[in-house]
N, C-alpha and C. Protein backbone atom coordinates (compact mmCIF):
# COMPACT_ATOMS: atom_id res chain seq x y z
N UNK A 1 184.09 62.45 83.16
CA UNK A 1 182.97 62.83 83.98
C UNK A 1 182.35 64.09 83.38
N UNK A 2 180.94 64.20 83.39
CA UNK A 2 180.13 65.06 82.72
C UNK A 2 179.76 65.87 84.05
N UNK A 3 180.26 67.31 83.80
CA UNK A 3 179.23 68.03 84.85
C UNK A 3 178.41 69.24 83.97
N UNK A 4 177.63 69.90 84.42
CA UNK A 4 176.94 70.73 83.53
C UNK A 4 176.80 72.17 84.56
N UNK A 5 176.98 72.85 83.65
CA UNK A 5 177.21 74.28 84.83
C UNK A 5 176.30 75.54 84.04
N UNK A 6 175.67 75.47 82.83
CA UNK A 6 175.36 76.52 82.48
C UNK A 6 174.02 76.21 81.15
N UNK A 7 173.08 76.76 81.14
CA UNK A 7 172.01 76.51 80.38
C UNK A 7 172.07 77.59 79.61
N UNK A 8 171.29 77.73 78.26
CA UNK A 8 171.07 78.60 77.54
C UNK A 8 169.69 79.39 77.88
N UNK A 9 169.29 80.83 78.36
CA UNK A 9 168.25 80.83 78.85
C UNK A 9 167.33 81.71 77.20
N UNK A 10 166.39 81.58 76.71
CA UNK A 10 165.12 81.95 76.10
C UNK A 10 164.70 81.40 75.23
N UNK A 11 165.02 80.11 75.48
CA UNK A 11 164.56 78.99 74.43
C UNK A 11 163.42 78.26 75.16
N UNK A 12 162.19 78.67 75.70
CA UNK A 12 160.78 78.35 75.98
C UNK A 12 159.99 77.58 75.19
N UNK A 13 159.84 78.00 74.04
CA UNK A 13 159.11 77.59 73.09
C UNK A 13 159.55 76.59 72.34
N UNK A 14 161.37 76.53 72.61
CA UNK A 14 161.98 74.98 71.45
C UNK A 14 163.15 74.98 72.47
N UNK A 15 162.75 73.94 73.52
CA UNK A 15 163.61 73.49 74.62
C UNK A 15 164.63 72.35 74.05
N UNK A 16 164.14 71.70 72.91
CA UNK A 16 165.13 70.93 72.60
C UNK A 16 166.21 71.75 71.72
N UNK A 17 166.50 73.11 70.98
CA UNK A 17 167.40 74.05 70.84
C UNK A 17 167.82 74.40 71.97
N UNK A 18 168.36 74.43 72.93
CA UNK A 18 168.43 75.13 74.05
C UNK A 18 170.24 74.35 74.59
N UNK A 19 170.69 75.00 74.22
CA UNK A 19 172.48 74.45 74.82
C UNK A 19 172.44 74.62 76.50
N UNK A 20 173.15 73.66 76.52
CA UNK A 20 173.77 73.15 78.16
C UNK A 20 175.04 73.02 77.72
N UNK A 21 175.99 73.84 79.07
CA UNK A 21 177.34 73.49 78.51
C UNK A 21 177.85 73.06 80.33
N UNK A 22 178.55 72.05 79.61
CA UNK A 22 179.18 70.72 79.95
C UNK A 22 180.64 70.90 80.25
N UNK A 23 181.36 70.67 81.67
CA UNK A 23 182.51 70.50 82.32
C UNK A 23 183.01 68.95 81.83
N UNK A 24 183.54 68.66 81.05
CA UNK A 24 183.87 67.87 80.93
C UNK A 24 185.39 67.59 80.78
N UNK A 25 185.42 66.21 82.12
CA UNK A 25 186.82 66.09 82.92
C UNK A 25 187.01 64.54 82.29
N UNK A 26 188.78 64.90 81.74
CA UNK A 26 189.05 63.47 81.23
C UNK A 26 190.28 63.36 81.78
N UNK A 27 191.28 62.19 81.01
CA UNK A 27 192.49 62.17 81.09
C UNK A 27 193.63 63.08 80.61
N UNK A 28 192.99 63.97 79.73
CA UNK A 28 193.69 65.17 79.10
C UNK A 28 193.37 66.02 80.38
N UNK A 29 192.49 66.20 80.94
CA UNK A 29 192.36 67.44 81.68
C UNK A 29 191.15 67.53 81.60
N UNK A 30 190.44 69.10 81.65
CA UNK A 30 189.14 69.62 81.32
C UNK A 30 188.42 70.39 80.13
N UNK A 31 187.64 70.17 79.71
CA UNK A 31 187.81 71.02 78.77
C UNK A 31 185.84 71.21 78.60
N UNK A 32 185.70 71.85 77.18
CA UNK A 32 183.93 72.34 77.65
C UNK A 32 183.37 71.41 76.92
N UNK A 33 182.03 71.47 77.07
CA UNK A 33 181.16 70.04 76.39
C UNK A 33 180.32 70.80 75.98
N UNK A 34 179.12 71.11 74.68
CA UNK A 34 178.05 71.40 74.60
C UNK A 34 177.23 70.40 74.06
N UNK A 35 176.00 70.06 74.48
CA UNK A 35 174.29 69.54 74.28
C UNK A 35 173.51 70.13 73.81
N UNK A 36 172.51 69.55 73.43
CA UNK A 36 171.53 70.26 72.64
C UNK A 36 170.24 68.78 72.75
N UNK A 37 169.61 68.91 73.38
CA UNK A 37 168.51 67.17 73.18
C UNK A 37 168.56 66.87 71.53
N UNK A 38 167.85 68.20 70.91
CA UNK A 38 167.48 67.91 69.43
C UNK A 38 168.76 67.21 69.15
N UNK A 39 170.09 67.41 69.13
CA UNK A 39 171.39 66.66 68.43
C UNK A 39 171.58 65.72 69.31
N UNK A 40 171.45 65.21 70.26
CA UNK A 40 171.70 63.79 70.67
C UNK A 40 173.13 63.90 70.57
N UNK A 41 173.95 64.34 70.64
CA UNK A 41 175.63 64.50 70.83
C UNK A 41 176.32 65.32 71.47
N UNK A 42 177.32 65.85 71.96
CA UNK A 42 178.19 66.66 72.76
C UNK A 42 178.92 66.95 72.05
N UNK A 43 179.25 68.41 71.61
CA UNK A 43 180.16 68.81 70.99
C UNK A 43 180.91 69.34 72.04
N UNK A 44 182.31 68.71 71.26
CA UNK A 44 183.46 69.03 72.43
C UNK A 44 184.37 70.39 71.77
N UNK A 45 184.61 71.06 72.60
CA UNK A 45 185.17 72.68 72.74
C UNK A 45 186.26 72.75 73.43
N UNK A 46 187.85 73.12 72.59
CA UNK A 46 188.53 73.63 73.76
C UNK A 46 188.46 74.82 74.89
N UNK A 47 188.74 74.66 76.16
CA UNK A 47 188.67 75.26 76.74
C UNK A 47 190.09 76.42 77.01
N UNK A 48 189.52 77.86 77.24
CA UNK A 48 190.60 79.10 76.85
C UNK A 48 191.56 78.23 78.35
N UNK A 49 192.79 79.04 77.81
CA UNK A 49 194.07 78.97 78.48
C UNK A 49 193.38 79.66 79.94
N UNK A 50 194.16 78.69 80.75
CA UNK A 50 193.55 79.78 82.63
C UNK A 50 191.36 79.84 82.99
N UNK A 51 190.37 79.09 82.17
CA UNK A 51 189.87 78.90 82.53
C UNK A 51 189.41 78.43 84.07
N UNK A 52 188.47 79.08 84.51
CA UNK A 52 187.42 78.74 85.98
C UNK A 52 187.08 77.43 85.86
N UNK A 53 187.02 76.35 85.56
CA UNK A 53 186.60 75.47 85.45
C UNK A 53 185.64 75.06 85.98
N UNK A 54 184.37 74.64 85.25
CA UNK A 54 183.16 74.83 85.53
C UNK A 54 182.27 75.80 85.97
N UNK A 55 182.40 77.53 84.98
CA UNK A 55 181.74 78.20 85.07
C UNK A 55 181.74 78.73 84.32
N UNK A 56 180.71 79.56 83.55
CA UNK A 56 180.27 80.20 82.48
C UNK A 56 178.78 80.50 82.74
N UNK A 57 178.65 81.55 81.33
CA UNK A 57 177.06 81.80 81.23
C UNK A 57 177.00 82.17 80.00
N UNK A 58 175.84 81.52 79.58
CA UNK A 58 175.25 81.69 77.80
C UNK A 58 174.46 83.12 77.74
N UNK A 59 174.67 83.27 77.11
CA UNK A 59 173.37 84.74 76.22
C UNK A 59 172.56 83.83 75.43
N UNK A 60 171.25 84.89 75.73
CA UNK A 60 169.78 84.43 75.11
C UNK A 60 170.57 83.89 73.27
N UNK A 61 171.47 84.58 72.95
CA UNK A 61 171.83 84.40 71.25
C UNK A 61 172.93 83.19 71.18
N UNK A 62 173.20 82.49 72.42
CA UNK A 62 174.07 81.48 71.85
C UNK A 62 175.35 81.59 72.41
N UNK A 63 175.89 82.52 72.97
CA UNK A 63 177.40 82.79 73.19
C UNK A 63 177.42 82.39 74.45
N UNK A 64 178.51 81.32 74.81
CA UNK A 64 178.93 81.32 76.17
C UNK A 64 180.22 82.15 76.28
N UNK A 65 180.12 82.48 77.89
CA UNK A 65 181.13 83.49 78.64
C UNK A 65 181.78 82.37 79.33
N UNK A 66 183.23 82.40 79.24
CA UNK A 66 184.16 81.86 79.87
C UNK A 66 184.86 82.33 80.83
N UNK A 67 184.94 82.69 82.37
CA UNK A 67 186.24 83.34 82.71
C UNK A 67 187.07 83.01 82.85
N UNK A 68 188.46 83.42 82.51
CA UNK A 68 189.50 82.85 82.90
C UNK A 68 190.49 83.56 83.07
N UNK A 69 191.78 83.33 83.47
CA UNK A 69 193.15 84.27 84.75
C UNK A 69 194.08 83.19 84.02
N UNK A 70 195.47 84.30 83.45
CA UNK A 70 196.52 84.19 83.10
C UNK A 70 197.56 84.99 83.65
N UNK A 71 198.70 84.52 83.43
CA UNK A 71 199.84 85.82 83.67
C UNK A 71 199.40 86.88 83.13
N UNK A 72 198.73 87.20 81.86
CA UNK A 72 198.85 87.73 80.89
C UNK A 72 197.47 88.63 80.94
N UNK A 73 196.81 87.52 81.35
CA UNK A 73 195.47 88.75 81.35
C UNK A 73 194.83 87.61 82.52
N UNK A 74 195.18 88.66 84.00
CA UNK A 74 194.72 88.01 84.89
C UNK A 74 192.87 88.21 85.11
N UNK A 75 192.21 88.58 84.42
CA UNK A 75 191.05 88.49 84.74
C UNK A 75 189.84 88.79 83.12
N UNK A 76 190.05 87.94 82.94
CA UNK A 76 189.05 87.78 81.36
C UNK A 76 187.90 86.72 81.25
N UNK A 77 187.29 87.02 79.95
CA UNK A 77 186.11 86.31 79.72
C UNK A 77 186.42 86.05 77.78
N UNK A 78 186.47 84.66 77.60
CA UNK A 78 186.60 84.05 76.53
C UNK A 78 184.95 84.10 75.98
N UNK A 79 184.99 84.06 74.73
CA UNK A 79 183.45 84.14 74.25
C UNK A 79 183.25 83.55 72.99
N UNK A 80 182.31 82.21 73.29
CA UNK A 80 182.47 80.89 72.57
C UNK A 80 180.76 81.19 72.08
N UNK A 81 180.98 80.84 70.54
CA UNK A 81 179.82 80.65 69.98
C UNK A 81 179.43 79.23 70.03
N UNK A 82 178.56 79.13 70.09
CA UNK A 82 177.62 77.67 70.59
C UNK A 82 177.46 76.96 68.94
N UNK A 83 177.95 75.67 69.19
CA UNK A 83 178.19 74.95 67.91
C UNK A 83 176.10 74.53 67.20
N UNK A 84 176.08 75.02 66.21
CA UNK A 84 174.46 75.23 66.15
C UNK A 84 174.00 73.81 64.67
N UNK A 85 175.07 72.78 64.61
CA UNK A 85 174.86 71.80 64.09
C UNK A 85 173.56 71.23 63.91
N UNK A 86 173.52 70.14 63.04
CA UNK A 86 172.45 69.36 62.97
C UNK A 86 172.24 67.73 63.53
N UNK A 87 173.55 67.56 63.39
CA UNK A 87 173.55 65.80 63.88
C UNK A 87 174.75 65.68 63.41
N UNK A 88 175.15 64.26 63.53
CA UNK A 88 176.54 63.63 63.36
C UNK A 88 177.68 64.15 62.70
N UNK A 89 176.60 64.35 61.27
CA UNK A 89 177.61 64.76 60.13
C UNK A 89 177.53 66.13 59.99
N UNK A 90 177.53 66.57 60.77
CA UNK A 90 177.70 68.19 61.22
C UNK A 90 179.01 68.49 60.64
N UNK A 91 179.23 69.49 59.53
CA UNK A 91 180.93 69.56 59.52
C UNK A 91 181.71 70.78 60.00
N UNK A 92 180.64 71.49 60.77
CA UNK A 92 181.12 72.62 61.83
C UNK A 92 182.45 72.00 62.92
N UNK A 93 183.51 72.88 62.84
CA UNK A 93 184.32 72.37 63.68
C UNK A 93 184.77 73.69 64.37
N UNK A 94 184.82 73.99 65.44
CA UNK A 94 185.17 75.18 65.90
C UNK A 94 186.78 75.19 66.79
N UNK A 95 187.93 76.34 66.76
CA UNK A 95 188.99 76.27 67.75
C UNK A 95 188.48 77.07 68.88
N UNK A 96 189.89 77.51 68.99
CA UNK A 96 190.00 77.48 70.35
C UNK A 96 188.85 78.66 70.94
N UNK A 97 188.76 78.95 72.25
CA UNK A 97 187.57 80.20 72.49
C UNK A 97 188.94 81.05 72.28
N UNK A 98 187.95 82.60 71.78
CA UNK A 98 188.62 83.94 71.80
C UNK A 98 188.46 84.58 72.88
N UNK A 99 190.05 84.92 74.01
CA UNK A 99 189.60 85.62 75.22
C UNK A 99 189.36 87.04 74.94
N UNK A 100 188.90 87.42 75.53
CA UNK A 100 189.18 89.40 75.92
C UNK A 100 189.56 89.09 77.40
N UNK A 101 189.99 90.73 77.79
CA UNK A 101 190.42 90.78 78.38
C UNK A 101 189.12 91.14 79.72
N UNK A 102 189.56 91.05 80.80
CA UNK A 102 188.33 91.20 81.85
C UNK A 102 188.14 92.41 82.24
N UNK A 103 189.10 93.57 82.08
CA UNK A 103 188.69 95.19 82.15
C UNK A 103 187.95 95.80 80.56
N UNK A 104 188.04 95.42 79.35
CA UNK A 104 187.78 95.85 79.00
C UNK A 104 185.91 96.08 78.88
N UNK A 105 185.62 97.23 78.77
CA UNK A 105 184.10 97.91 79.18
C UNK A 105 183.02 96.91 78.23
N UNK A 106 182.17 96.67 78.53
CA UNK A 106 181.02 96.26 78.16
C UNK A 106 180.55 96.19 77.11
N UNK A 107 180.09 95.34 75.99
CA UNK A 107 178.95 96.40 75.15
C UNK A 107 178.34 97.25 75.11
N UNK A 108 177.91 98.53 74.61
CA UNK A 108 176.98 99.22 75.01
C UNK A 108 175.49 98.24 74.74
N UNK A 109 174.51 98.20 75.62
CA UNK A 109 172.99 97.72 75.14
C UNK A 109 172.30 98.88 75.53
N UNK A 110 171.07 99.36 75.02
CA UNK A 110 170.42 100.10 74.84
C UNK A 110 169.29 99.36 75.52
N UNK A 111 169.03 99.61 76.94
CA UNK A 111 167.92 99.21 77.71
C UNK A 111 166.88 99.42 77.40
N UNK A 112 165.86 97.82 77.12
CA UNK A 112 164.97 97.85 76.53
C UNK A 112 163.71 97.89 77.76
N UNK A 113 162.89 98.73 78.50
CA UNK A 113 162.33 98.62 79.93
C UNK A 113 160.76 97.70 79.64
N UNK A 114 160.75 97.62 78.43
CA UNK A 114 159.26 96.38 77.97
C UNK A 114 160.14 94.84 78.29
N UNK A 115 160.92 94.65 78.06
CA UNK A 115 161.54 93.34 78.00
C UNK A 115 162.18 92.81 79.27
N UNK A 116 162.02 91.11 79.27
CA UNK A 116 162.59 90.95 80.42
C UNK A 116 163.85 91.33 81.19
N UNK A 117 163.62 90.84 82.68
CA UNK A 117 164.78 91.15 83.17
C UNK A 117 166.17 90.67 82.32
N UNK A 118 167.30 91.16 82.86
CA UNK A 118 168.40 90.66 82.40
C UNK A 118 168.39 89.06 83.19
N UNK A 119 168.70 88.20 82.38
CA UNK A 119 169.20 87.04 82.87
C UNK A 119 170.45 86.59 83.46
N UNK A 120 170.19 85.93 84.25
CA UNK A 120 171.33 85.92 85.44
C UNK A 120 171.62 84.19 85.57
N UNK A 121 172.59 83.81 86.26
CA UNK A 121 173.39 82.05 86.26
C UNK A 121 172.56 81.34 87.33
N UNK A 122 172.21 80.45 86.74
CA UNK A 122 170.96 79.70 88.29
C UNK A 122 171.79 78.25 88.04
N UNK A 123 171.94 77.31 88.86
CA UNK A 123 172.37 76.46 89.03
C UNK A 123 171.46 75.27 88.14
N UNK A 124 172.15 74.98 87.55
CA UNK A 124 171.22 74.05 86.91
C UNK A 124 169.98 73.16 87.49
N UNK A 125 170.54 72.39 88.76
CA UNK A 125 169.71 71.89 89.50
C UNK A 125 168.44 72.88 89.53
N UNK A 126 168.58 73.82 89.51
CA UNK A 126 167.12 74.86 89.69
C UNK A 126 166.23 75.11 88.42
N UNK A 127 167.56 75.25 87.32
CA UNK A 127 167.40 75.76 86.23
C UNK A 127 165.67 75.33 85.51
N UNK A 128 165.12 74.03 85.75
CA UNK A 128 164.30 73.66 85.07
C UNK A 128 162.86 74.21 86.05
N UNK A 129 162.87 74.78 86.79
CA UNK A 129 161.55 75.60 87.25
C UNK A 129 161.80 77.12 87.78
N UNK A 130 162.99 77.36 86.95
CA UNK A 130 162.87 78.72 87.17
C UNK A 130 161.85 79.97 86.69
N UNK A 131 161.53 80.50 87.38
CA UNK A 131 160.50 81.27 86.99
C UNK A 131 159.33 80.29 86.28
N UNK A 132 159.22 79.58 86.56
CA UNK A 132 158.02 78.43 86.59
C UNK A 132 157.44 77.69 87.40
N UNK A 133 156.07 78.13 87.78
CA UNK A 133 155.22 77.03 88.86
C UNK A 133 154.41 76.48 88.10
N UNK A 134 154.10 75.42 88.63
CA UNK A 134 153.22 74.45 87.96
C UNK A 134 152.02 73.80 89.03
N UNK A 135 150.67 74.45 88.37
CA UNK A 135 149.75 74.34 89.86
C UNK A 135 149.18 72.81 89.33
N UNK A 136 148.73 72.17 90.35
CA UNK A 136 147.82 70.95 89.89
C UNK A 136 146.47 71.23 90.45
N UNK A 137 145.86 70.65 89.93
CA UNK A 137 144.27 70.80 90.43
C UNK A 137 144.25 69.93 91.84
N UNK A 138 143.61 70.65 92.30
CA UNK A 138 143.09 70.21 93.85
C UNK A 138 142.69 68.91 93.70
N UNK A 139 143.36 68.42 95.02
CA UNK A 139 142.72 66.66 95.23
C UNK A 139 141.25 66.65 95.14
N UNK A 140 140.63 65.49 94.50
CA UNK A 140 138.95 65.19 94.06
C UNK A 140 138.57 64.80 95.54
N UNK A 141 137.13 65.55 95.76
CA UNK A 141 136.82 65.22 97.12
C UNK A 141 136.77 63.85 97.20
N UNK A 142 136.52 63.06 98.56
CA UNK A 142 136.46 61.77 98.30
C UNK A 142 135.10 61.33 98.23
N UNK A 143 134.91 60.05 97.50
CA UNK A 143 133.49 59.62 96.95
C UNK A 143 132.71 59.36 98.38
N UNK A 144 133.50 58.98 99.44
CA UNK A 144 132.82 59.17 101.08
C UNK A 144 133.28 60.13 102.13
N UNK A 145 132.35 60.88 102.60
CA UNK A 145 132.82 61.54 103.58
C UNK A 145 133.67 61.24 104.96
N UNK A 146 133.78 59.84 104.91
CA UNK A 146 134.13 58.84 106.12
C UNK A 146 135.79 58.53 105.56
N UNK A 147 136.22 58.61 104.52
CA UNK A 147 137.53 58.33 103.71
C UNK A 147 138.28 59.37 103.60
N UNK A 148 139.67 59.04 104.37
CA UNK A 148 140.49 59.62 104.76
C UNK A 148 140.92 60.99 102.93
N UNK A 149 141.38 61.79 103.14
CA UNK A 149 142.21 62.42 101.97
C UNK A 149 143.69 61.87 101.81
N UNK A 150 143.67 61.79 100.42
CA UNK A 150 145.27 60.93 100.16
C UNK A 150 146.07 61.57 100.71
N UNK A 151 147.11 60.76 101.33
CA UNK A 151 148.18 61.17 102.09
C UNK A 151 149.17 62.51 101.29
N UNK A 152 149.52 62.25 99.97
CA UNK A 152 150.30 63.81 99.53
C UNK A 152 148.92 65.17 99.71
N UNK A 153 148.10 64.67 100.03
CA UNK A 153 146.65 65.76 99.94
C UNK A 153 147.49 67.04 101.07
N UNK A 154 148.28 66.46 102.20
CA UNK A 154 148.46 67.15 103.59
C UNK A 154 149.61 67.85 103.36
N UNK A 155 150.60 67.15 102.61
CA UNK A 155 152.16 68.07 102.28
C UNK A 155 152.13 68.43 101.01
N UNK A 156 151.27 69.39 100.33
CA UNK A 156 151.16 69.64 99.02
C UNK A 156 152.26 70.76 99.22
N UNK A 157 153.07 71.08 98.90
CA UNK A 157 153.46 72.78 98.75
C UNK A 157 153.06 73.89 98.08
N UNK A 158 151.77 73.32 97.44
CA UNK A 158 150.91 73.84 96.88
C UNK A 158 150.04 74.80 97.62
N UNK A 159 149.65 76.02 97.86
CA UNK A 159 147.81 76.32 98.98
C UNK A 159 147.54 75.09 98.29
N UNK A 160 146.32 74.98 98.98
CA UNK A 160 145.19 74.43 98.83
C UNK A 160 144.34 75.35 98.27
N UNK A 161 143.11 74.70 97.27
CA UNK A 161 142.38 76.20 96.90
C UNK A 161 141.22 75.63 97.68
N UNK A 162 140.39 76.87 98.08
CA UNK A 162 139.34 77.17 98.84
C UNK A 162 138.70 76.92 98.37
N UNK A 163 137.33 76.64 98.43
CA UNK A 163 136.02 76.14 97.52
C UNK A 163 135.56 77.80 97.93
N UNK A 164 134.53 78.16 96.73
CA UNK A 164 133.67 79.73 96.88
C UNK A 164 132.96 79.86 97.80
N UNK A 165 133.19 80.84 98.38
CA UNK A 165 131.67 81.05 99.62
C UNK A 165 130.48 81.05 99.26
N UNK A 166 130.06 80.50 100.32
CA UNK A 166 128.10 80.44 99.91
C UNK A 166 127.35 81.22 100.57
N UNK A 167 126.67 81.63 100.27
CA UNK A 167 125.97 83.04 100.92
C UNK A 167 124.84 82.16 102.23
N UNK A 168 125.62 83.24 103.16
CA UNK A 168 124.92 82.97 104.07
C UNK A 168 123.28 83.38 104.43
N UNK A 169 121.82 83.17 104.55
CA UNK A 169 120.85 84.04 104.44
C UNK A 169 120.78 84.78 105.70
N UNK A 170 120.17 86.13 105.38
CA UNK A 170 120.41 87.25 105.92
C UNK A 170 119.38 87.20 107.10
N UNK A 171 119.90 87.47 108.30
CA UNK A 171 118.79 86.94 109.95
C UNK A 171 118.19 88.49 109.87
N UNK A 172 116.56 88.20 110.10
CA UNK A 172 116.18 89.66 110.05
C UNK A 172 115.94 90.29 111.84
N UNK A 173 116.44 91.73 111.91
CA UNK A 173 116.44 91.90 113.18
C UNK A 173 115.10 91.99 114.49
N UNK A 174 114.83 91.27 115.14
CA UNK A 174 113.83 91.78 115.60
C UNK A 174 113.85 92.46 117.40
C-alpha cells in the first residue's frame, strides 16, 4: 500500500522534479518510497531504525527529515538525500538514512527577511493549492435576460466580480 505524506516544496516552475515521499507498507514491513512524475518510478529507501512511520518533511534542496525513537537515541531525525536519477537505468543506489540525534542544535541559517517564509508540512491532500488560488472568469451573461444563470453560477466559492459603476447624472438643485 502506497501512502504519501510529504512533498518537496520550491519546485514551481518544474513540478515534474518535485519528490513526494511515499509510506510504503508491504510484507516486510514499512519502509520509504520516493516519486518524481518526470521518472515514472519509485525509488525505494530504507527506512532509519525506530522511524514515525509516515512522517517526514523535505527541504526546498532535496533532503528528507525522518523522525525517529530508539533506545538509543530516543528522539532523532534521519536525513535522506532524495534519489535525483534519471529513469530505469539509474545506477544510483542509496543505504540506509543517516540518523542524528534529536537534541542536537540546528544548523545555523542566516535569515534571509527578502525571501519566503520558512516552509512548513501541509498534508498532501492540500498540498496542490497551497498558497494558490485560481480565479475563473465570471459566468458569461446570458444571451436572454429571461434565462436562468447556470446552476454552479450560485455556489461559486469564488466573489463574484461586480461589473464597474456607471455614473449616475448629477440632479440639479432647485
Amino acid at each position: 500500500m502506497l501512502t504519501p505524506f510529504a512533498i518537496q516544496p520550491g519546485q514551481v516552475l518544474t513540478p515534474e522534479r518535485c519528490a513526494v515521499a511515499l509510506r510504503v507498507d508491504g510484507p516486510a514491513g514499512s519502509w520509504v518510497g520516493v516519486w518524481r512524475p518526470a521518472e515514472r518510478q519509485i525509488h525505494h529507501l530504507p527506512a532509519p531504525e525506530g522511524w514515525l512511520a509516515g512522517t517526514g518533511l523535505w527541504t526546498e534542496d532535496g533532503v528528507l527529515h525522518l523522525p525517529f525513537a530508539t533506545a538509543a537515541v530516543p528522539c532523532g531525525v534521519a536525513r535522506v538525500a532524495a534519489p535525483t536519477g534519471t529513469g530505469p537505468g539509474d545506477p544510483e543506489r542509496y543505504g540506509p538514512a543517516a540518523p542524528t540525534a534529536g537534541h542536537t542544535p540546528p544548523e545555523p541559517q542566516a535569515p534571509d527577511p527578502s525571501g519566503p517564509a520558512a516552509p512548513r508540512p501541509v498534508p498532501l491532500q492540500q498540498a496542490s493549492l497551497a498558497g494558490r488560488l485560481l480565479r475563473r472568469s465570471a459566468p458569461s451573461a446570458p444571451a436572454h435576460p429571461e434565462e436562468p444563470a447556470p446552476p454552479h453560477a450560485e455556489h461559486s466559492p469564488l466573489p463574484a466580480e461586480t461589473p464597474p459603476a456607471t455614473p449616475t447624472p448629477a440632479v440639479a438643485a432647485r
